[in-house]
Protein backbone atom coordinates (compact mmCIF):
# COMPACT_ATOMS: atom_id res chain seq x y z
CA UNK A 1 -0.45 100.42 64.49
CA UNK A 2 2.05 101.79 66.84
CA UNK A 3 1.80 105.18 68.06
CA UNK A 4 5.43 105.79 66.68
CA UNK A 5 4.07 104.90 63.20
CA UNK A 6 0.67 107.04 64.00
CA UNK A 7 2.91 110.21 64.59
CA UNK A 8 4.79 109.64 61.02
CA UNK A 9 1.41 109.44 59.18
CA UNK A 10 -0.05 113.03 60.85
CA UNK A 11 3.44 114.62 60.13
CA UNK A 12 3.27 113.59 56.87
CA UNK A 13 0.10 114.71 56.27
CA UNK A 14 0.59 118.21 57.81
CA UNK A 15 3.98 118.68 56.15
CA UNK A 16 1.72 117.65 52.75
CA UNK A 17 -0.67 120.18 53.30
CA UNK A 18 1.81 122.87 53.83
CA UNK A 19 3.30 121.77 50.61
CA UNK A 20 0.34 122.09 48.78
CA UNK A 21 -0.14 125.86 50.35
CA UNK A 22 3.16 126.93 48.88
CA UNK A 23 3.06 125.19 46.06
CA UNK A 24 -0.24 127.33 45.30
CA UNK A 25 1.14 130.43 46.81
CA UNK A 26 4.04 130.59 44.93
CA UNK A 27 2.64 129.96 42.08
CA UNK A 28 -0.78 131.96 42.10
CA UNK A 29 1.03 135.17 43.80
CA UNK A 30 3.06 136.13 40.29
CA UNK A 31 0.16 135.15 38.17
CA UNK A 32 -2.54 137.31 39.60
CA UNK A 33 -4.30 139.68 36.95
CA UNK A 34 -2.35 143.17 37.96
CA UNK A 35 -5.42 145.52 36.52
CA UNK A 36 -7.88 143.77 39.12
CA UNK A 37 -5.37 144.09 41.69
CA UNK A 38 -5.12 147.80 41.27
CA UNK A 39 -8.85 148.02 40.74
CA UNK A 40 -9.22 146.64 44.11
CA UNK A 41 -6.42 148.24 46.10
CA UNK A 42 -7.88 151.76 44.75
CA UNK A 43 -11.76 150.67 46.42
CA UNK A 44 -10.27 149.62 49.08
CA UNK A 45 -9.46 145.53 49.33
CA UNK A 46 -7.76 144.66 52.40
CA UNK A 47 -7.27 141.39 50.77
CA UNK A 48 -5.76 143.32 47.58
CA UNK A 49 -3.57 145.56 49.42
CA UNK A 50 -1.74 142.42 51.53
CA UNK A 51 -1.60 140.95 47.64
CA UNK A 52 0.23 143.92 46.27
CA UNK A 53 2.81 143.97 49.24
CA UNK A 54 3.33 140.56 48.71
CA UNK A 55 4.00 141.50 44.79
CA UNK A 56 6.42 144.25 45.52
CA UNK A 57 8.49 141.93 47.40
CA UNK A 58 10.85 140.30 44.50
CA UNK A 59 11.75 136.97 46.48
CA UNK A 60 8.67 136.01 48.30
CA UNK A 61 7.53 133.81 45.67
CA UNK A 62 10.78 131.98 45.62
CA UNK A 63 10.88 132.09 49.40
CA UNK A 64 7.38 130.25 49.33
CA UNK A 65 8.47 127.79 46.92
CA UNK A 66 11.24 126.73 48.40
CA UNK A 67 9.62 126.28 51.62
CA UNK A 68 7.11 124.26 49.25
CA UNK A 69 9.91 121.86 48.64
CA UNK A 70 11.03 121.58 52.41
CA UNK A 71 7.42 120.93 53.33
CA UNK A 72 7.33 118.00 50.51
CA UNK A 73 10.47 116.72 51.92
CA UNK A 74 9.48 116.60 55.52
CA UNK A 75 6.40 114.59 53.69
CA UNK A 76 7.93 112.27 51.99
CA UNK A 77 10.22 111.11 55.18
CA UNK A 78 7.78 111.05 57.45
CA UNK A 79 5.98 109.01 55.39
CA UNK A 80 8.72 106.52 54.51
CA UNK A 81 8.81 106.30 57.63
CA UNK A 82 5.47 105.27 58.33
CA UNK A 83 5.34 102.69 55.26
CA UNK A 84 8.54 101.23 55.66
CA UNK A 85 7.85 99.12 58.69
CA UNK A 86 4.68 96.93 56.62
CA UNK A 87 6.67 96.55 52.90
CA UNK A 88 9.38 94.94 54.71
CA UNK A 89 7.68 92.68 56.08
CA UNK A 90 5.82 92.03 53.30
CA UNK A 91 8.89 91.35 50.89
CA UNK A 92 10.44 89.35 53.97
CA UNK A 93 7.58 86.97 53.97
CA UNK A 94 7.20 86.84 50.17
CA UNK A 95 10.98 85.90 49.45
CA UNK A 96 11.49 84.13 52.67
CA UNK A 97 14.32 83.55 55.10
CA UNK A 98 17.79 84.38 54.60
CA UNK A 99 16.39 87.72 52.34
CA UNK A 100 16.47 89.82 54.68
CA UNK A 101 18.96 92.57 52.93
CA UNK A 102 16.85 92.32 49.60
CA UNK A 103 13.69 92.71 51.22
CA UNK A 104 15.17 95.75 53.04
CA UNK A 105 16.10 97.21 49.82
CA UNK A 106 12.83 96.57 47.61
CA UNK A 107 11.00 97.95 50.70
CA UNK A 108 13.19 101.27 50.65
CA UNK A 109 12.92 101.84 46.73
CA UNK A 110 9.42 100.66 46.51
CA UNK A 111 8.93 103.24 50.05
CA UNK A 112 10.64 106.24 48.35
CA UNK A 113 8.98 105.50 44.91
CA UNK A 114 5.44 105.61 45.81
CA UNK A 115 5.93 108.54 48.40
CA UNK A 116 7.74 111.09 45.93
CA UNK A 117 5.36 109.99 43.21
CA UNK A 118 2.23 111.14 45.98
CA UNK A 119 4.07 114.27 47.36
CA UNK A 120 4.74 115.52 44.20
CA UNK A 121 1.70 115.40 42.57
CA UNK A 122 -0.46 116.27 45.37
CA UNK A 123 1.68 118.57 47.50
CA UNK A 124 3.62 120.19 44.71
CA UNK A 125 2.53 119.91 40.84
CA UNK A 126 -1.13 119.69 41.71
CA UNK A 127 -1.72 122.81 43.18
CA UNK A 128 0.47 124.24 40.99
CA UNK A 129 -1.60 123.39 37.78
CA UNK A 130 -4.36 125.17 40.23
CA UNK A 131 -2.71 128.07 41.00
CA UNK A 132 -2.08 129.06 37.09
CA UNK A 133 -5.80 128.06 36.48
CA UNK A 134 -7.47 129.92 39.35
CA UNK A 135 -4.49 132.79 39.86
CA UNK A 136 -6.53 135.71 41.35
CA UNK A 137 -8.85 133.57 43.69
CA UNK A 138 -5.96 131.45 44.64
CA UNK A 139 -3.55 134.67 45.37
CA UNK A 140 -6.34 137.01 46.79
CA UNK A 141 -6.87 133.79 49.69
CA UNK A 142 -3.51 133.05 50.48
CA UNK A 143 -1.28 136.56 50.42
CA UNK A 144 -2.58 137.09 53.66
CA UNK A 145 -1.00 134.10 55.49
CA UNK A 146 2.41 133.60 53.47
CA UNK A 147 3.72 135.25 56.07
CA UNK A 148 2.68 133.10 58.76
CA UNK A 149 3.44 130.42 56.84
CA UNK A 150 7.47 131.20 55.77
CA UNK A 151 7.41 132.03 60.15
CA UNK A 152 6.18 128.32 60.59
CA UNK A 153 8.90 126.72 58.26
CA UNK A 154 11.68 129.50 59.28
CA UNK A 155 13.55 126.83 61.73
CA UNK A 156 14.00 125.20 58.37
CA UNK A 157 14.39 127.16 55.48
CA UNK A 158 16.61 130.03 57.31
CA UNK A 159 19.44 127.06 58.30
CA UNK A 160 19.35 125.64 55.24
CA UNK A 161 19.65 129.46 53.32
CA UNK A 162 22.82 130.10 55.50
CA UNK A 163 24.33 126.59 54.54
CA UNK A 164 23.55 127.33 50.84
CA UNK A 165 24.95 130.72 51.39
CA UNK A 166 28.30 129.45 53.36
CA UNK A 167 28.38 127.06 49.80
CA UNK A 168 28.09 130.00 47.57
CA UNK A 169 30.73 131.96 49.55
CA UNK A 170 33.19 128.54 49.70
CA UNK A 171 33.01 128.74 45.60
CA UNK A 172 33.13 132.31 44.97
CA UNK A 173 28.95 132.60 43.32
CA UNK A 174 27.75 134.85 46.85
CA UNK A 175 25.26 136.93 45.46
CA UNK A 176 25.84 141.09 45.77
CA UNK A 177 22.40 141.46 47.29
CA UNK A 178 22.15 138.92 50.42
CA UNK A 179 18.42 136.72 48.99
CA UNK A 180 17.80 137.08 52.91
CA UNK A 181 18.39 140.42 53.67
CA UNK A 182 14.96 141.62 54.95
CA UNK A 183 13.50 144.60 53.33
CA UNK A 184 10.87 147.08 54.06
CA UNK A 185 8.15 145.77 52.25
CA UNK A 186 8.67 142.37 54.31
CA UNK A 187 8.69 144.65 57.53
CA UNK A 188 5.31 146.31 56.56
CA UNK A 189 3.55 142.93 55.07
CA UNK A 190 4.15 141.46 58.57
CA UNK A 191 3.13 143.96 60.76
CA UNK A 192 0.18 144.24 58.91
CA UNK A 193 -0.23 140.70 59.73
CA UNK A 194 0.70 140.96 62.92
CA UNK A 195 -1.96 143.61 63.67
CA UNK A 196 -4.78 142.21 61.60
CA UNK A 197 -4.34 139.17 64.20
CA UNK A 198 -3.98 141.27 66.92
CA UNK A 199 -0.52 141.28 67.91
CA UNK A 200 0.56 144.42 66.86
CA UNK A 201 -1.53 147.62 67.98
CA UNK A 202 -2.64 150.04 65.37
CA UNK A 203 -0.82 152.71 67.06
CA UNK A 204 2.55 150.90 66.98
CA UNK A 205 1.65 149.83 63.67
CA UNK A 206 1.58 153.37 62.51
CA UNK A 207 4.81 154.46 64.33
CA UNK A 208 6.33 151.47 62.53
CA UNK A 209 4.58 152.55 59.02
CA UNK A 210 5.91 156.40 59.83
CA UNK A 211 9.35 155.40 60.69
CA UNK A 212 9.81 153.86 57.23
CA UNK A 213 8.27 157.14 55.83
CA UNK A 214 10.50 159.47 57.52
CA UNK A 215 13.35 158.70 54.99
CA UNK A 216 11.41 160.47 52.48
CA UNK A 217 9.76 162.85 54.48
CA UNK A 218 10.50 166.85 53.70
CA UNK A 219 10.57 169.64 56.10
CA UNK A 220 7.30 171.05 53.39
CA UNK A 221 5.99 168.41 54.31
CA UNK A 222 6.05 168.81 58.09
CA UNK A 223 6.62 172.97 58.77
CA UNK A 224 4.31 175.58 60.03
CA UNK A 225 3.70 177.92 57.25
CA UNK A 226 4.56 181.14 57.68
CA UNK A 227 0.93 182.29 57.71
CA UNK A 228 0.60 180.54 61.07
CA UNK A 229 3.53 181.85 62.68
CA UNK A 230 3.62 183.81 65.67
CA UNK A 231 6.58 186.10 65.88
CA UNK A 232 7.56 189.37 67.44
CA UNK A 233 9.40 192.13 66.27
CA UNK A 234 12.95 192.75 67.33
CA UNK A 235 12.13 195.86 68.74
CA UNK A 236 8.92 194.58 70.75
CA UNK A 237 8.54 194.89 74.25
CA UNK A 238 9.29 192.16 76.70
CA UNK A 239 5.94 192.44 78.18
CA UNK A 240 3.84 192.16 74.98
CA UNK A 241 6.19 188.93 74.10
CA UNK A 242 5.42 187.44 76.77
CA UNK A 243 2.07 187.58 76.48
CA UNK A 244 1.80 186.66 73.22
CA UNK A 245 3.60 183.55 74.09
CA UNK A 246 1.00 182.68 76.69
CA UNK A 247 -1.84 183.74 74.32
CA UNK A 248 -0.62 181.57 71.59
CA UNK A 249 0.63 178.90 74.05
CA UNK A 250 4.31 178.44 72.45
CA UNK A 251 7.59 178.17 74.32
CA UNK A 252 9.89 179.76 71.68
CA UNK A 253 8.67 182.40 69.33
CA UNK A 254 10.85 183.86 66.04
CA UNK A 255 12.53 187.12 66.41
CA UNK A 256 12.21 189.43 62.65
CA UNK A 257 13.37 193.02 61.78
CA UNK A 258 11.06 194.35 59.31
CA UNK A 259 9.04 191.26 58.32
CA UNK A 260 9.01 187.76 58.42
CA UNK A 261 11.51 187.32 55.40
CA UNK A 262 14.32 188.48 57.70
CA UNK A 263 14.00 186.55 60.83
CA UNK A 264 17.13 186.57 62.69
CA UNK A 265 16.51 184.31 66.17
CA UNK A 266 14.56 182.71 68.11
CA UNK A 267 13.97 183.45 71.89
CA UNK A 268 12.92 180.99 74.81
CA UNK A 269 10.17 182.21 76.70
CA UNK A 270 12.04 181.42 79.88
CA UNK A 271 14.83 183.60 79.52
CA UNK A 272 12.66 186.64 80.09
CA UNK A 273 11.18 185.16 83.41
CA UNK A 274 13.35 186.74 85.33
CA UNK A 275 11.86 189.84 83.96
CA UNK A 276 7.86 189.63 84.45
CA UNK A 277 7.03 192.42 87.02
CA UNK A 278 10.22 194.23 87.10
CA UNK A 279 11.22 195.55 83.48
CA UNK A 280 14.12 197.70 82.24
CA UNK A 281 13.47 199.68 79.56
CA UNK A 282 17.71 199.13 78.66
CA UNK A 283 17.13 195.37 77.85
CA UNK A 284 16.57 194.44 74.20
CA UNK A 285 15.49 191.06 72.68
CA UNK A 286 18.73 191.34 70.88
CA UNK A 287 20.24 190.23 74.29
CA UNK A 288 17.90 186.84 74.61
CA UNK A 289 17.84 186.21 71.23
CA UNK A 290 19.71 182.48 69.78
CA UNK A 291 20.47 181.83 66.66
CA UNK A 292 18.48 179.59 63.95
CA UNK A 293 19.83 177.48 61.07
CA UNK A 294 17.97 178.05 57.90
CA UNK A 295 17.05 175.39 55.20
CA UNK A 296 15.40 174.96 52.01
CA UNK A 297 11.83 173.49 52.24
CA UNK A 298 12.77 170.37 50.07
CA UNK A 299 15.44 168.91 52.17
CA UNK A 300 15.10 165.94 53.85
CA UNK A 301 13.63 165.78 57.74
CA UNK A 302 16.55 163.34 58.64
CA UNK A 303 18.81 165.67 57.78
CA UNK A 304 17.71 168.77 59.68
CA UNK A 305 17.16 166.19 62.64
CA UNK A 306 21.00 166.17 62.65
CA UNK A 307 21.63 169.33 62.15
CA UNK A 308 19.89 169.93 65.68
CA UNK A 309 21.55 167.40 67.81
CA UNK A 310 24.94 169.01 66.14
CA UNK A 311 24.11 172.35 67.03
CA UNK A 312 22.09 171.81 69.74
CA UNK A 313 19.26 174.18 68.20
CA UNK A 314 15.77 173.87 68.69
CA UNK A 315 14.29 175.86 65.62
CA UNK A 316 15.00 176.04 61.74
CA UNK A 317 13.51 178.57 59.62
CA UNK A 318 12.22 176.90 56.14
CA UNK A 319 13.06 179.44 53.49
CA UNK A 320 12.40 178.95 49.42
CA UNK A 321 14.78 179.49 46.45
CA UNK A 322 14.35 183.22 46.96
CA UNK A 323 15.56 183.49 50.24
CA UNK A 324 11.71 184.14 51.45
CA UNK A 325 10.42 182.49 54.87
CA UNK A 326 8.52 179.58 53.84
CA UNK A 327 7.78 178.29 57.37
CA UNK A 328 8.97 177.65 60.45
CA UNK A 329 10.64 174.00 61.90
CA UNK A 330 10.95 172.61 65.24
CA UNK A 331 12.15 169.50 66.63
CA UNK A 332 8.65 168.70 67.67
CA UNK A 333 8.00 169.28 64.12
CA UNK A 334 9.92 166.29 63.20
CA UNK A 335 9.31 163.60 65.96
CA UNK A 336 5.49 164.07 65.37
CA UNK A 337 6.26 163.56 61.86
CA UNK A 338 7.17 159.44 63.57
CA UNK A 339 5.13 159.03 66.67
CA UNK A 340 1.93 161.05 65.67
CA UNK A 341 0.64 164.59 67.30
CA UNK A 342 2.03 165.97 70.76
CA UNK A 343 -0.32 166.95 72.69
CA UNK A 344 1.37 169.16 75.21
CA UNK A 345 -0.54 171.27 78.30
CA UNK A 346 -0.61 174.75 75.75
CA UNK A 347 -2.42 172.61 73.03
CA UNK A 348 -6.08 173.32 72.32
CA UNK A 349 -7.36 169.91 71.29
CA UNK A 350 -9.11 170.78 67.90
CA UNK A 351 -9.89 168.37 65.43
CA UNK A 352 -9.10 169.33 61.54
CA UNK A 353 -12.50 166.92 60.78
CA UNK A 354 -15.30 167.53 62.69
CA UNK A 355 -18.12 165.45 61.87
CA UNK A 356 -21.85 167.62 62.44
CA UNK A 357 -24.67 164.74 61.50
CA UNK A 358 -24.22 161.55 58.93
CA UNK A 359 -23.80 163.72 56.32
CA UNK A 360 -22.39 166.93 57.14
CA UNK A 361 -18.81 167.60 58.24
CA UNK A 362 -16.53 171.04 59.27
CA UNK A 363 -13.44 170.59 58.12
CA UNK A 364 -10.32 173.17 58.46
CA UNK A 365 -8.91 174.62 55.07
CA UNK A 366 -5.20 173.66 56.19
CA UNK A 367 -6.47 169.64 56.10
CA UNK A 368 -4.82 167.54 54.06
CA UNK A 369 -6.47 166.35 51.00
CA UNK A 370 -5.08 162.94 51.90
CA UNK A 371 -6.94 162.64 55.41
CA UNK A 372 -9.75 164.08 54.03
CA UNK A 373 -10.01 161.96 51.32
CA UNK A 374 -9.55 159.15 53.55
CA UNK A 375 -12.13 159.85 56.08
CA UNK A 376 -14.85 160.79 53.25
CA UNK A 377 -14.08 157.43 51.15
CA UNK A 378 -13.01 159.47 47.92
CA UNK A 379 -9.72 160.50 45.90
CA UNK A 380 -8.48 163.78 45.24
CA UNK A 381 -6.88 164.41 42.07
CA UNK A 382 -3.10 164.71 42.74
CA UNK A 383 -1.56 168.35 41.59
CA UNK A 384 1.74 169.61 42.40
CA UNK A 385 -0.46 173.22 42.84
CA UNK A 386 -2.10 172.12 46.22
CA UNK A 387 -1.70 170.33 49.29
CA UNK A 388 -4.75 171.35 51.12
CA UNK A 389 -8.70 171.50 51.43
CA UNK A 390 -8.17 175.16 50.85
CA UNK A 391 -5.59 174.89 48.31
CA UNK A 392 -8.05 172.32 46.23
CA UNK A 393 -10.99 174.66 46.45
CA UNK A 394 -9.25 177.95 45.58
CA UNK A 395 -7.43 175.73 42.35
CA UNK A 396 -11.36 174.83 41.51
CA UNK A 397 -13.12 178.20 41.97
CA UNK A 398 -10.06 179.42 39.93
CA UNK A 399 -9.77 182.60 42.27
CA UNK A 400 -9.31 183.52 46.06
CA UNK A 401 -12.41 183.55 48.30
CA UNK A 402 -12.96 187.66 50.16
CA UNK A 403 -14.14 187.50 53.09
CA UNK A 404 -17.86 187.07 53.33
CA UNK A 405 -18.11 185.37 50.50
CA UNK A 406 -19.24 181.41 50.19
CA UNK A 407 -18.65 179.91 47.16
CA UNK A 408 -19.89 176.06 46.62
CA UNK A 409 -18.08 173.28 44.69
CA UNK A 410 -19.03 169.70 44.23
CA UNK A 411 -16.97 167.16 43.39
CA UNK A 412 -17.05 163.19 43.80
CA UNK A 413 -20.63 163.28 45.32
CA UNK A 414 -19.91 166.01 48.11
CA UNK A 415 -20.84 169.59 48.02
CA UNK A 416 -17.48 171.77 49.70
CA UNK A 417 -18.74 175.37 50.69
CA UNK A 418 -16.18 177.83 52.08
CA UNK A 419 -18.01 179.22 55.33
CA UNK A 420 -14.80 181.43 56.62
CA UNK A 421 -11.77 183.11 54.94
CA UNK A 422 -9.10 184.93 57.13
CA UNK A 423 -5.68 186.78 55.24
CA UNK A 424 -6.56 185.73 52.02
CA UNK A 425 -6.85 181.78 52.60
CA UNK A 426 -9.82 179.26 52.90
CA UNK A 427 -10.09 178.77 56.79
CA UNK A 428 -12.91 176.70 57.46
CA UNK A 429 -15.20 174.65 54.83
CA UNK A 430 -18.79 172.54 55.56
CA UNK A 431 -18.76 169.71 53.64
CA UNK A 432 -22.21 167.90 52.90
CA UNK A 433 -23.15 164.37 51.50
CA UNK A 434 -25.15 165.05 48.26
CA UNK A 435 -28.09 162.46 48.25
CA UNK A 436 -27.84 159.62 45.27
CA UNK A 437 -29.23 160.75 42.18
CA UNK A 438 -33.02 159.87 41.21
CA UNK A 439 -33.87 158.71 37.59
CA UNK A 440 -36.56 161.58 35.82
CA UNK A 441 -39.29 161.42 34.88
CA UNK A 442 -38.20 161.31 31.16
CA UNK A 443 -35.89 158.60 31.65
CA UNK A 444 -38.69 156.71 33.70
CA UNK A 445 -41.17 157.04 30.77
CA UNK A 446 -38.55 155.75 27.66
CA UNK A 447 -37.35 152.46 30.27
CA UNK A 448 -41.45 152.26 30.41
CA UNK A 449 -42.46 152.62 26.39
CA UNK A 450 -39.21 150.54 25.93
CA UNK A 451 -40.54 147.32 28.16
CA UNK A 452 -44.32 148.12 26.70
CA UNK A 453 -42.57 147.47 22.68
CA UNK A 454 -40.95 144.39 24.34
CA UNK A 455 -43.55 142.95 25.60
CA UNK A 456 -45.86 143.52 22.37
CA UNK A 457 -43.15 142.01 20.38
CA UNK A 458 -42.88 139.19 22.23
CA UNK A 459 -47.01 139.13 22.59
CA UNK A 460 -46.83 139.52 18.54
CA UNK A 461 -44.16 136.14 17.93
């Protein structure tokens, strides 16, 4: 054997085996039981989770099937190829000289015969009667590397899609939505790929991940609430602003006549420089002061993000249906809300989670429920009342915590006392792992009398 003919046989056994993959693939991917998914997603399945992207993405079984078919196609030439060289020699020797033509063709139809009938029962129709037989194991095994796979055949498949879409367009039948327009659950399947195998590092894989949520992302979402704002009073003293901003360690602080309802500037920190040892009592904040734009806490973070490269403004003031101050925005705000926290030189590093021993943890009251949740291993149950540790706690207790006062709830195996309250809100809570429930006694004694009556009755027959 040639090492022409050697080549054809282990391409046509590779291109077999990826035939068989998408065959499977395609076919186990739709099929997979949908309550075990979620069952699995919600404890936790990596496995499950690359599954579901790979479900919310409406072509990528077609996409793996067709690459199925390329895959059988490369098989079946390759191996042609291969075979063709023995059958016509064969036939040449069987119908003798001057047969040449004849033996060429028997060979060829004999070739392709035998080849498509192997391909497609191996490569394509077998795994496909296993993929609707084993669907979950099947699915679960290969969601992970479809897209590795539809990468591999790409140089294929993606000439071939733009030839069948130049068709479509020559006869007037080009789809509305482009089949290979790439769409954000794509995007996120393969970076989680990429990072799984290292390619992709879990930092830029959460930019990436953040980016897409941006789009949806509020300006509730991202503000400081008002209760955490440090402003000054119109009327306050250049001095005692400055200090404040060097206690508090902020570059721009809100200017408010009468309270924070009615905030009508911001000023920069560095415009009263020039001022530090040599006050007038003539100058007013008034003359520092620069304006803000104001806007409601449910519009989008996009949209404010233009509204401060238009105006040039650094600051938006978050205000509710009322009119109240909800919060206050910055543009720091909103590019952490893409790249993570921004850590600057004024920022105390402070974690929201601080973990004590294996089972104890201080956590703030402002924490999310979502981060918490996440670094605990439990779920919070989702309410449009609360956002926050504290928010949860005072929505269980049913009441606001004084001051002084520590209250204890437990909930999904963790006891959540409130150690600190400050203006009315849940600052700082201890969190401890309750230990795993011990059978009594009483329960102890009825499995015991119930294996004693077993074990007579069986004595007994």
């Amino acid at each position: 054997m040639d090492d022409g003919r050697s080549w054809c046989i282990i391409l046509s056994v590779l291109f077999l085996a990826l035939s068989f993959f998408g065959s499977l693939a395609a076919t186990a991917i739709p099929e997979a039981n949908d309550a075990t998914l979620r069952e699995r997603e919600e404890n936790g399945d990596q496995k499950a989770a690359r599954l579901s992207r790979c479900r919310d993405i409406p072509r990528i079984a077609g996409k793996t099937g067709t690459a199925a078919y390329v895959s059988a196609a490369g098989s079946i030439l390759f191996g042609m190829t291969a075979a063709f060289p023995p059958l016509y020699r064969l036939f040449s020797a069987l119908l003798g000289q001057g047969h040449s033509t004849l033996a060429t063709v028997i060979a060829l139809v004999l070739d392709a015969w035998v080849m498509t009938i192997l391909v497609l029962g191996i490569g394509l129709l077998f795994p496909r009667a296993m993929g609707e037989h084993f669907a979950d194991k099947a699915a679960y095994s290969a969601a992970g590397a479809v897209p590795v796979y539809l990468g591999i055949l790409s140089p294929v498949t993606a000439p071939a899609a733009g030839i069948a879409k130049l068709l479509a367009r020559l006869f007037g039948a080009e789809p509305k939505n482009s089949p290979e327009a790439v769409t954000e659950e794509e995007i996120r399947m393969l970076v989680d790929t990429g990072s799984e195998m290292g390619f992709i590092e879990e930092s830029q894989k959460e930019m990436i991940n953040n980016i897409f949520e941006f789009d949806d992302t509020t300006v509730g979402d991202v503000m400081t609430h008002r209760t955490e704002v440090a402003a000054v009073e119109k009327d306050a003293k250049i001095q005692d602003v400055i200090d404040l901003a060097i206690s508090e360690g902020f570059s721009r602080l809100p200017v408010y006549e009468g309270d924070l309802d009615n905030i009508l500037g911001f000023i920069h920190v560095k415009d009263l420089l020039c001022l530090v040892g040599h006050p007038s009592e003539s100058v007013s904040l008034l003359d520092f002061i620069r304006p803000v734009i104001y806007v409601p806490e449910h519009v989008k973070c996009r949209s404010v993000f233009a509204e401060f490269k238009k105006n040039q403004s650094a600051m938006a003031v978050v205000v509710d249906e009322y009119g109240g101050t909800e919060g206050i925005l910055t543009m720091e705000d909103i590019l952490e809300a893409i790249v993570g926290d921004i850590e600057d030189e004024y920022d105390e590093e402070e974690k929201d989670i601080q973990q004590l021993d294996a089972d104890t943890y201080l956590v703030e009251g402002t924490t999310e429920l979502d981060d918490l949740g996440e670094a605990l291993d439990i779920t919070f149950e989702e309410d449009d009342a609360y956002d926050t540790l504290g928010g949860f706690l005072t929505h269980m207790l049913g009441r606001i915590p004084t001051e002084g006062e520590t209250p204890s709830v437990e909930y999904e195996g963790y006891r959540f006392t409130v150690t600190q309250v400050e203006d009315r809100r849940v600052a700082k809570v201890k969190v401890f792992r309750l230990p795993e429930p011990v059978p009594d006694e009483e329960e102890k004694s009825s499995k015991k009398e119930k294996s004693s009556k077993h074990n007579k009755t069986e004595e007994a027959e």
